[in-house]
PDB file of N, CA and C in Angstrom:
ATOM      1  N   UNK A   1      32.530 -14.249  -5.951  1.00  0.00           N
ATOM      2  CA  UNK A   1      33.143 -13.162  -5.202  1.00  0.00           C
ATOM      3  C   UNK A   1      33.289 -13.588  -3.740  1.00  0.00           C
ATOM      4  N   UNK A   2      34.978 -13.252  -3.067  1.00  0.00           N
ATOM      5  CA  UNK A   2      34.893 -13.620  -1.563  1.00  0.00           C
ATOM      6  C   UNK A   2      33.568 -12.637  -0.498  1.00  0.00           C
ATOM      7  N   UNK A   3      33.262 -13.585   0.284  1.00  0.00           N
ATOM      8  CA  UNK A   3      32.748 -12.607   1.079  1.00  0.00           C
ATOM      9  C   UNK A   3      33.730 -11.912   2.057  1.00  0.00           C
ATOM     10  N   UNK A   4      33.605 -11.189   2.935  1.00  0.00           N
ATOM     11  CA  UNK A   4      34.096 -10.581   4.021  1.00  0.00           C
ATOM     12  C   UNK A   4      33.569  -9.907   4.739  1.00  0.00           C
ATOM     13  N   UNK A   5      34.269  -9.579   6.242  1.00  0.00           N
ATOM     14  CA  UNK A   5      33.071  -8.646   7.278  1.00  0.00           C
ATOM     15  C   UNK A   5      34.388  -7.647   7.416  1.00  0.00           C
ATOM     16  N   UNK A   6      33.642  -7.140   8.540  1.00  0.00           N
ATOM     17  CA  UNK A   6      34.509  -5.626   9.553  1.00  0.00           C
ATOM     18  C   UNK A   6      35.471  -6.464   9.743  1.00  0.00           C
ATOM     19  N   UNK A   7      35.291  -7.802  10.713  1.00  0.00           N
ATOM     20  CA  UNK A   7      36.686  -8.438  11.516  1.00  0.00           C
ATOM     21  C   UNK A   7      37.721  -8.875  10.682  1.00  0.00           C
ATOM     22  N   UNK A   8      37.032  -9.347   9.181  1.00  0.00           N
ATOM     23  CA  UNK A   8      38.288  -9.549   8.614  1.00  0.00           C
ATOM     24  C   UNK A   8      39.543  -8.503   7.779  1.00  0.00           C
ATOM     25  N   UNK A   9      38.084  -7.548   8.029  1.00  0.00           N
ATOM     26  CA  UNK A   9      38.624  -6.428   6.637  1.00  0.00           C
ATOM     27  C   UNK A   9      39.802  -5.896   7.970  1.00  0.00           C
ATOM     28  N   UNK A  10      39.521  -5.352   9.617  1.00  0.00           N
ATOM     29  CA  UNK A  10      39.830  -4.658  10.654  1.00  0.00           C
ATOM     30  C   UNK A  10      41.618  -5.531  10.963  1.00  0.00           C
ATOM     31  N   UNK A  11      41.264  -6.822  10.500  1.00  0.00           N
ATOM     32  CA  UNK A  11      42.603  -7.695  10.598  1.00  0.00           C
ATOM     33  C   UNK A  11      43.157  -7.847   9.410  1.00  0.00           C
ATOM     34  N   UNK A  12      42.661  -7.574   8.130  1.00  0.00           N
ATOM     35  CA  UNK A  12      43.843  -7.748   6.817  1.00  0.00           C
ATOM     36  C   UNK A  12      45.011  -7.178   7.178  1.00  0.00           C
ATOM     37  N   UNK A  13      45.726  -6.334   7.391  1.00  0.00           N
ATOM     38  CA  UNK A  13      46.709  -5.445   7.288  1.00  0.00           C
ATOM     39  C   UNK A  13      47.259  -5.612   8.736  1.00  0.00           C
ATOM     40  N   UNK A  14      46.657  -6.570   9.875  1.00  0.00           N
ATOM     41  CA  UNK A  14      47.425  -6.658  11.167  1.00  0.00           C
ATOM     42  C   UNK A  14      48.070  -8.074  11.289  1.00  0.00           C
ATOM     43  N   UNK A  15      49.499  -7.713  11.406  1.00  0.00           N
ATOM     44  CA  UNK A  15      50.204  -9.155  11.995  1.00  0.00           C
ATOM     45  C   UNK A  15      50.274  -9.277  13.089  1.00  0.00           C
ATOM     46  N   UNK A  16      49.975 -10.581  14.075  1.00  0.00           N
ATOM     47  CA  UNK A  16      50.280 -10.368  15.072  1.00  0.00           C
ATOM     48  C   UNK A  16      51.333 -10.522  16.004  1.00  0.00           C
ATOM     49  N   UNK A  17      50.951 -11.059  16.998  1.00  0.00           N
ATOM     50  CA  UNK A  17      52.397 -10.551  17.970  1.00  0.00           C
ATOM     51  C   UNK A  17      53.405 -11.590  17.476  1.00  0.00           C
ATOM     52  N   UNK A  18      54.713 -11.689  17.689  1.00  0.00           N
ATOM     53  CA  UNK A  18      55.756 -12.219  17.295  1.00  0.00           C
ATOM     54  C   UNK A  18      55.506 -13.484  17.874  1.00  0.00           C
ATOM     55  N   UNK A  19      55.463 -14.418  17.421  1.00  0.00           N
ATOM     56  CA  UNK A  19      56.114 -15.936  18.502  1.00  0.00           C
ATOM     57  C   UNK A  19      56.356 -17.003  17.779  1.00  0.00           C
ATOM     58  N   UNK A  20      57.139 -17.536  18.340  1.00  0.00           N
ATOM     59  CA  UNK A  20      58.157 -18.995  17.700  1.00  0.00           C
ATOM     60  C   UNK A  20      57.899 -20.273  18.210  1.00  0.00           C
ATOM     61  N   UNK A  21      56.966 -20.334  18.182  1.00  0.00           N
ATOM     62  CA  UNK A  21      55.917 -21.431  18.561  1.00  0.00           C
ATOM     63  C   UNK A  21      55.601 -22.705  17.775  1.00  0.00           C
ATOM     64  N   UNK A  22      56.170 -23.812  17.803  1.00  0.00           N
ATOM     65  CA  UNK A  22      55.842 -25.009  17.288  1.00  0.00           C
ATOM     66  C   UNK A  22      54.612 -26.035  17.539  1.00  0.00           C
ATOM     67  N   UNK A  23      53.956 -25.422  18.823  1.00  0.00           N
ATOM     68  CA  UNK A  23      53.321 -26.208  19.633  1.00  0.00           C
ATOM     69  C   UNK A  23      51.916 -25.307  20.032  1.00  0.00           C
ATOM     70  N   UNK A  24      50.718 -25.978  20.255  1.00  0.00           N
ATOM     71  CA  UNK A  24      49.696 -25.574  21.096  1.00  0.00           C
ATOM     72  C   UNK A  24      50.037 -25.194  22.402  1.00  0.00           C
ATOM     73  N   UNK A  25      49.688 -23.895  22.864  1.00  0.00           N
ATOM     74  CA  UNK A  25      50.291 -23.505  24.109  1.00  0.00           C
ATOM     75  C   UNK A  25      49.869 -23.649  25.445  1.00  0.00           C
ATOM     76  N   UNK A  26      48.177 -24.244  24.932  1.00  0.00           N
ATOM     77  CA  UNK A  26      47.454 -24.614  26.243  1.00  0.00           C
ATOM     78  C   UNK A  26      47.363 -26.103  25.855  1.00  0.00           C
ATOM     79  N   UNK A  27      47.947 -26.795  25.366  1.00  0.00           N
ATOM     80  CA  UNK A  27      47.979 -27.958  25.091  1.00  0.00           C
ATOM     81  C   UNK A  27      49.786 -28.327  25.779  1.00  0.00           C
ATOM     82  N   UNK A  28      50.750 -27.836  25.526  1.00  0.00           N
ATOM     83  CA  UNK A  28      52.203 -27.546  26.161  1.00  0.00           C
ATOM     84  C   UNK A  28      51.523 -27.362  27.602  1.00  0.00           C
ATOM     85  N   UNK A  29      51.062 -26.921  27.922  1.00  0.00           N
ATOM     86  CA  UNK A  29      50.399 -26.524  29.486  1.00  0.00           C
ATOM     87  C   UNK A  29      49.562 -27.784  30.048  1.00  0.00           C
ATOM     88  N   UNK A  30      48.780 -28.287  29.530  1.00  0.00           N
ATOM     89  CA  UNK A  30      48.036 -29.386  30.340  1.00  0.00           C
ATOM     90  C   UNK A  30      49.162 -30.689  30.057  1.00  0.00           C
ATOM     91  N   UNK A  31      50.091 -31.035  29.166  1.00  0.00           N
ATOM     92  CA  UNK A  31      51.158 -31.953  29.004  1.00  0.00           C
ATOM     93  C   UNK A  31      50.990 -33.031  27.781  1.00  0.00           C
ATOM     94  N   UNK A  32      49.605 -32.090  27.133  1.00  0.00           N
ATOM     95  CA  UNK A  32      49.489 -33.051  25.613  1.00  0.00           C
ATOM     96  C   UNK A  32      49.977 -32.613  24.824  1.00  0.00           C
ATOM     97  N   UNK A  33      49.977 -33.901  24.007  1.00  0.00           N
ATOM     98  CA  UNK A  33      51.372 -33.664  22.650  1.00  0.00           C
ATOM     99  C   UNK A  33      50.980 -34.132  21.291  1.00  0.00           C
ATOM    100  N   UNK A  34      49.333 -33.898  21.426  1.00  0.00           N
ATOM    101  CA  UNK A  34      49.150 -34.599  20.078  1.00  0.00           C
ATOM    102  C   UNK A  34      47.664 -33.283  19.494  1.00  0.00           C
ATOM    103  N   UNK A  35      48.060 -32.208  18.061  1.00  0.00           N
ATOM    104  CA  UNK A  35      47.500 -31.526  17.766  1.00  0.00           C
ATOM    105  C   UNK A  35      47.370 -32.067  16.402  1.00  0.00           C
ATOM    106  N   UNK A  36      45.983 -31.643  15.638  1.00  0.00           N
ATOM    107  CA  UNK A  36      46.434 -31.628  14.237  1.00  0.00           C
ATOM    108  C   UNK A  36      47.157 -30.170  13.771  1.00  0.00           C
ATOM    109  N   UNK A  37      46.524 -29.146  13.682  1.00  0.00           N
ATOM    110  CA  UNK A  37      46.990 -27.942  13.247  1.00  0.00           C
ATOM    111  C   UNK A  37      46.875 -26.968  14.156  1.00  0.00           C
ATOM    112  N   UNK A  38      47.643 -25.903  14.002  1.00  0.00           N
ATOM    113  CA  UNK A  38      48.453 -24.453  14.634  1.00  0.00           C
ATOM    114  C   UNK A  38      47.345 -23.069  13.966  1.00  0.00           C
ATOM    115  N   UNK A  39      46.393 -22.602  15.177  1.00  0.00           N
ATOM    116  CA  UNK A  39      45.841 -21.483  14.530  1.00  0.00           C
ATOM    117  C   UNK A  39      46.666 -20.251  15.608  1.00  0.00           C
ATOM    118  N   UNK A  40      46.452 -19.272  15.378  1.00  0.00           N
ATOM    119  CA  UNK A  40      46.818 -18.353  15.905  1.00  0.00           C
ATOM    120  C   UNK A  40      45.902 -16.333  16.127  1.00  0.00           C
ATOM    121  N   UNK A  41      45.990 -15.954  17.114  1.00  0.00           N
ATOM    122  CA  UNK A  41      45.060 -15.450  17.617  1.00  0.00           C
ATOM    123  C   UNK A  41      45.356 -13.602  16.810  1.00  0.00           C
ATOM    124  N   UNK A  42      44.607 -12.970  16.116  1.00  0.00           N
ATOM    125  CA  UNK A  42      45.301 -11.934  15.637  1.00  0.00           C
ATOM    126  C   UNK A  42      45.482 -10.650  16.269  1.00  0.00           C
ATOM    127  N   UNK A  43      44.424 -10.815  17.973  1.00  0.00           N
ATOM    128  CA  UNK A  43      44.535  -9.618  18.456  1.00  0.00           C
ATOM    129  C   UNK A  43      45.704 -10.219  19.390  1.00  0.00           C
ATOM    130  N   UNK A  44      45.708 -11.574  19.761  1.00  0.00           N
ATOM    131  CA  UNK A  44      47.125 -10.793  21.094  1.00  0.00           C
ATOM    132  C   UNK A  44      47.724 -11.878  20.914  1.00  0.00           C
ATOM    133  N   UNK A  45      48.308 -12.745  19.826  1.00  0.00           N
ATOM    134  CA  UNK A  45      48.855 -13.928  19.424  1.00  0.00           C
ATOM    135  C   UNK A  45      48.898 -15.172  19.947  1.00  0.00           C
ATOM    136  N   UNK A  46      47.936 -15.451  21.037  1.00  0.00           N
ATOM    137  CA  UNK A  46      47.794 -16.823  21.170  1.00  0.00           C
ATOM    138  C   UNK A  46      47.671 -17.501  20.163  1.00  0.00           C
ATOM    139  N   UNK A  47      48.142 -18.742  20.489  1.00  0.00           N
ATOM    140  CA  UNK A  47      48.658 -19.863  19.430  1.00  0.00           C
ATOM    141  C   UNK A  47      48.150 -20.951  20.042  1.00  0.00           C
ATOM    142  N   UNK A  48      46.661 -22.068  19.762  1.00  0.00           N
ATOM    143  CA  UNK A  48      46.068 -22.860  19.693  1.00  0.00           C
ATOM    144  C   UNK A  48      45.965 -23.543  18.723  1.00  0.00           C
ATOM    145  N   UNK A  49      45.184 -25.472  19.263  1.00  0.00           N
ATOM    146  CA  UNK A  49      45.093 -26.131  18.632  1.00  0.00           C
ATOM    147  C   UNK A  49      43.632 -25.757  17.579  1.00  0.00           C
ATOM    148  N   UNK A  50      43.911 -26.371  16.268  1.00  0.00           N
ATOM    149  CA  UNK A  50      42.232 -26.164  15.590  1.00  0.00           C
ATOM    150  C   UNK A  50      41.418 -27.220  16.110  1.00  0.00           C
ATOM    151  N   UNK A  51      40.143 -27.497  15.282  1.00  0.00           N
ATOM    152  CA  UNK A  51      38.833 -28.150  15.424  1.00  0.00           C
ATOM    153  C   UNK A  51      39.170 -29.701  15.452  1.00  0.00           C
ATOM    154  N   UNK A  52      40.405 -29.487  14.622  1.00  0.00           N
ATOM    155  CA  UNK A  52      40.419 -31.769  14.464  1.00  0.00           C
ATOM    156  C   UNK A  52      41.271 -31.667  15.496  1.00  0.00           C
ATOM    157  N   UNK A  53      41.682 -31.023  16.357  1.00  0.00           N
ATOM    158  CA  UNK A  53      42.614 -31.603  17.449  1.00  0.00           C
ATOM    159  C   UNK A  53      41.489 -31.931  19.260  1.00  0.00           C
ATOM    160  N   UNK A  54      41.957 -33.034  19.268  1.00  0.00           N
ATOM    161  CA  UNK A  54      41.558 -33.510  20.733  1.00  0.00           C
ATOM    162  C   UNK A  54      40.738 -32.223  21.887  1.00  0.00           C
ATOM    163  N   UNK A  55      41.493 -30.863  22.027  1.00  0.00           N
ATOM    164  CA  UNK A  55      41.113 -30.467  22.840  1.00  0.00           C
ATOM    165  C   UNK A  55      40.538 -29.035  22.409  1.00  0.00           C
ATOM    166  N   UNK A  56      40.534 -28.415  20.856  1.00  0.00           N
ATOM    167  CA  UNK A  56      40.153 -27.617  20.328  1.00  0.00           C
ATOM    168  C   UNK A  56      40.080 -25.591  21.135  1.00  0.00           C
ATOM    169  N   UNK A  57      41.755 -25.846  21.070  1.00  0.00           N
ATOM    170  CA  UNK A  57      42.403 -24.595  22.061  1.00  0.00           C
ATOM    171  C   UNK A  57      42.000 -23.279  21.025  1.00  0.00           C
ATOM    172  N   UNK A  58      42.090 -23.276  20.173  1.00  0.00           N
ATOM    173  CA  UNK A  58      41.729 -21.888  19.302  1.00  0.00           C
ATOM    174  C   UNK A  58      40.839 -21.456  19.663  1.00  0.00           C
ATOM    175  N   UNK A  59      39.468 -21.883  19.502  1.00  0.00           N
ATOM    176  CA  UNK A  59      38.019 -21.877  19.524  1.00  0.00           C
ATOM    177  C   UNK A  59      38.001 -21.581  20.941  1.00  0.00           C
ATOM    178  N   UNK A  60      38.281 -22.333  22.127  1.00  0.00           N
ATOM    179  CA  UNK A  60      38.016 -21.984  23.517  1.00  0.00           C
ATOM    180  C   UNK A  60      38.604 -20.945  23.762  1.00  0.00           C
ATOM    181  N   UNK A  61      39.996 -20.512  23.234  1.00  0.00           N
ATOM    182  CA  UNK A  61      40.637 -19.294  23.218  1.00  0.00           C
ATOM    183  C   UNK A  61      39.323 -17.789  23.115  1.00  0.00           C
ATOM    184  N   UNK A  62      39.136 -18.306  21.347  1.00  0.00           N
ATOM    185  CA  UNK A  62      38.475 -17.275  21.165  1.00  0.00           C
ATOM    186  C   UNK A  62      36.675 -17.071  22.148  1.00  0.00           C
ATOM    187  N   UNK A  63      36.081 -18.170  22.662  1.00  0.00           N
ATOM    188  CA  UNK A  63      35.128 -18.537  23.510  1.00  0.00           C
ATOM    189  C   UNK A  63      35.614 -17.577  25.096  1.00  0.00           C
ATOM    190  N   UNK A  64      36.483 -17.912  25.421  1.00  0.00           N
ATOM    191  CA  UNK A  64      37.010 -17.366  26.630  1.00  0.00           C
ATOM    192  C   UNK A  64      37.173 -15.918  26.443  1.00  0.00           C
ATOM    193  N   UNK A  65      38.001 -15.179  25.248  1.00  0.00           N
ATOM    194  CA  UNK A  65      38.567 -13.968  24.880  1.00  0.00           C
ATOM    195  C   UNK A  65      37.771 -12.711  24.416  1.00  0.00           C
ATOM    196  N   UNK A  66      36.917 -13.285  23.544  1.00  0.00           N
ATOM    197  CA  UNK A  66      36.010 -12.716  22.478  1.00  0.00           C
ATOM    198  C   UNK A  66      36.995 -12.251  21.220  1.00  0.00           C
ATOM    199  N   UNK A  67      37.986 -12.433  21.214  1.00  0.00           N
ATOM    200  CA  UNK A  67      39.168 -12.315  19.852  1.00  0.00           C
ATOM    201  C   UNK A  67      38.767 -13.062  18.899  1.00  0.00           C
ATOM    202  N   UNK A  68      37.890 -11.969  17.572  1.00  0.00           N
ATOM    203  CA  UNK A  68      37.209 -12.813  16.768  1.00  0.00           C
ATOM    204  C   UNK A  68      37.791 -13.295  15.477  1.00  0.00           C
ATOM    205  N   UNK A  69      39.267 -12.952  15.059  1.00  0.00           N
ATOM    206  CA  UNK A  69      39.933 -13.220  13.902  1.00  0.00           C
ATOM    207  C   UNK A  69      41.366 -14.184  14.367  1.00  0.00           C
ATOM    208  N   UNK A  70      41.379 -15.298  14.139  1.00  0.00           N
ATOM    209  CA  UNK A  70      42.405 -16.545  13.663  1.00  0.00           C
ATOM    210  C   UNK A  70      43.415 -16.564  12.476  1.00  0.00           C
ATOM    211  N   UNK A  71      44.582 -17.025  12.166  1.00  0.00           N
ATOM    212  CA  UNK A  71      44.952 -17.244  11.260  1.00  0.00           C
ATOM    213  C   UNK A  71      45.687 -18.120  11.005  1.00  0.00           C
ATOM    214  N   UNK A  72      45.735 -19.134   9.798  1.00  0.00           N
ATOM    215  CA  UNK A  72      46.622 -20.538  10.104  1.00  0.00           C
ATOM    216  C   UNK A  72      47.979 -20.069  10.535  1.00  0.00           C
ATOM    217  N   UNK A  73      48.398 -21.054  11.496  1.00  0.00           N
ATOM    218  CA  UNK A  73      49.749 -21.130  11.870  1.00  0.00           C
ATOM    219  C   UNK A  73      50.609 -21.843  11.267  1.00  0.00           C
ATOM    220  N   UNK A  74      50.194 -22.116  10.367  1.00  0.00           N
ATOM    221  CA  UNK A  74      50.969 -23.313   9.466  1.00  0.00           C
ATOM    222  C   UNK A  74      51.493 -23.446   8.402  1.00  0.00           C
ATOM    223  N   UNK A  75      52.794 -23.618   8.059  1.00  0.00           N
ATOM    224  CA  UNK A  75      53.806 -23.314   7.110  1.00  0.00           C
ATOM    225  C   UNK A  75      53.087 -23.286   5.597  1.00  0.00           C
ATOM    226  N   UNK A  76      53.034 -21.654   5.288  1.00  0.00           N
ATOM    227  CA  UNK A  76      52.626 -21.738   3.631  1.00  0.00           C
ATOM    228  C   UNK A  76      51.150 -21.534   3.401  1.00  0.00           C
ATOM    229  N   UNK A  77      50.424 -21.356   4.638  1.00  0.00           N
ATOM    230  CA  UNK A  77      48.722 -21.183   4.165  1.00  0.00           C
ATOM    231  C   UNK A  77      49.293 -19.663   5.299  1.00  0.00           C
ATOM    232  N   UNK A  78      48.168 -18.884   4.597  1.00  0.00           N
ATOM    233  CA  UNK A  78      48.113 -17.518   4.547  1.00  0.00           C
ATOM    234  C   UNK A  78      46.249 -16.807   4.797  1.00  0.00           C
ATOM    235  N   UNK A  79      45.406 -18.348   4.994  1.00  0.00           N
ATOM    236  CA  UNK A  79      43.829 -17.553   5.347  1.00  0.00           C
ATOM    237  C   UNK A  79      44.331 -17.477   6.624  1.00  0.00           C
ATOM    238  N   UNK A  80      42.503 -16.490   6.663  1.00  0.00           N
ATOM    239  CA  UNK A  80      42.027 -16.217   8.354  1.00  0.00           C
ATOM    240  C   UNK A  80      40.763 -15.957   8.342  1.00  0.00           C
ATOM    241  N   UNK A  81      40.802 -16.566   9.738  1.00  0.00           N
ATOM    242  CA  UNK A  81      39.080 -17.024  10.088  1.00  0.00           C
ATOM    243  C   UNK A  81      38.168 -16.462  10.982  1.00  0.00           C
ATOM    244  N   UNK A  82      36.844 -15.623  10.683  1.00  0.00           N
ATOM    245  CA  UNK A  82      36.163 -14.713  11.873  1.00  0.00           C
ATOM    246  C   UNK A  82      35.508 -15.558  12.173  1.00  0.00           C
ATOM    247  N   UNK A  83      35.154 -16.315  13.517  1.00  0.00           N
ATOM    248  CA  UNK A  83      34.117 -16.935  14.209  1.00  0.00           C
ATOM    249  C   UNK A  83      33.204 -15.971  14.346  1.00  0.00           C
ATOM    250  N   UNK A  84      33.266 -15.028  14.454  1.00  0.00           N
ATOM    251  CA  UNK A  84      31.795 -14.041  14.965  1.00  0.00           C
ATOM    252  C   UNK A  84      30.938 -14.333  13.357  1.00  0.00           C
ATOM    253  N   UNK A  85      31.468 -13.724  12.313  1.00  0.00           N
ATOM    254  CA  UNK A  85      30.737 -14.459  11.274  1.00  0.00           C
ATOM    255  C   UNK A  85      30.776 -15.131  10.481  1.00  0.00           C
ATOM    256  N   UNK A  86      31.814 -15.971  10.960  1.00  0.00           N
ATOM    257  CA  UNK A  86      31.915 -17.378   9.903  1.00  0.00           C
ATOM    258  C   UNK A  86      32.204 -17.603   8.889  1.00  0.00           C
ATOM    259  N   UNK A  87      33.211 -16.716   8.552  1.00  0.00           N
ATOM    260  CA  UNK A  87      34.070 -16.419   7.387  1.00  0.00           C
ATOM    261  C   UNK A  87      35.156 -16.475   7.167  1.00  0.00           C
ATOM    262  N   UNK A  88      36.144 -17.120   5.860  1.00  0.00           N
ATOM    263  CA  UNK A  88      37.576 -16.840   5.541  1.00  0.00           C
ATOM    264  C   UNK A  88      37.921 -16.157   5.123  1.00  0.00           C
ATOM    265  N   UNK A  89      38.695 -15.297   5.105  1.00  0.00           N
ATOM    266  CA  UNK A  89      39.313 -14.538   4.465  1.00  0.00           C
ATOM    267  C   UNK A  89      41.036 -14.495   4.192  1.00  0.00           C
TER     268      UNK A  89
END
């Protein structure tokens, strides 16, 4: 059986903000160009790099924000991830 918390159950049913984003956005900002994967932020749609990338923009996102639900940005995967408790959903 999956597990799940509040943050994920509080974000099933929320999409977030619109954006057309190919790129890490604080990574586009400091002038690097090399990410592995596209997460994205579900309370106010920042769009960061994940954990295998060089400068790990999601995570500092959510470190800086306290925005505790992620979701891949990446063509065809459909999880999402609560750092507060460490869960996919």
């Amino acid at each position: 059986m999956a597990r799940s918390c509040a943050h994920l159950r509080g974000a099933a049913e929320q999409e977030p903000p619109e954006r057309a984003l190919d790129r890490c956005e604080d990574c586009a900002a400091i002038g690097a160009d090399v990410w592995a994967h596209l997460r994205q932020c579900l309370e106010c749609g920042h769009v960061g790099c994940c954990d295998s990338s060089p400068h790990r923009h999601a995570t500092g996102h959510f470190r800086e924000s306290g925005h505790p639900v992620i979701r891949s940005f990446e063509p065809g995967e459909a999880w999402r991830w609560c750092y507060l408790d460490e869960l996919i959903g």
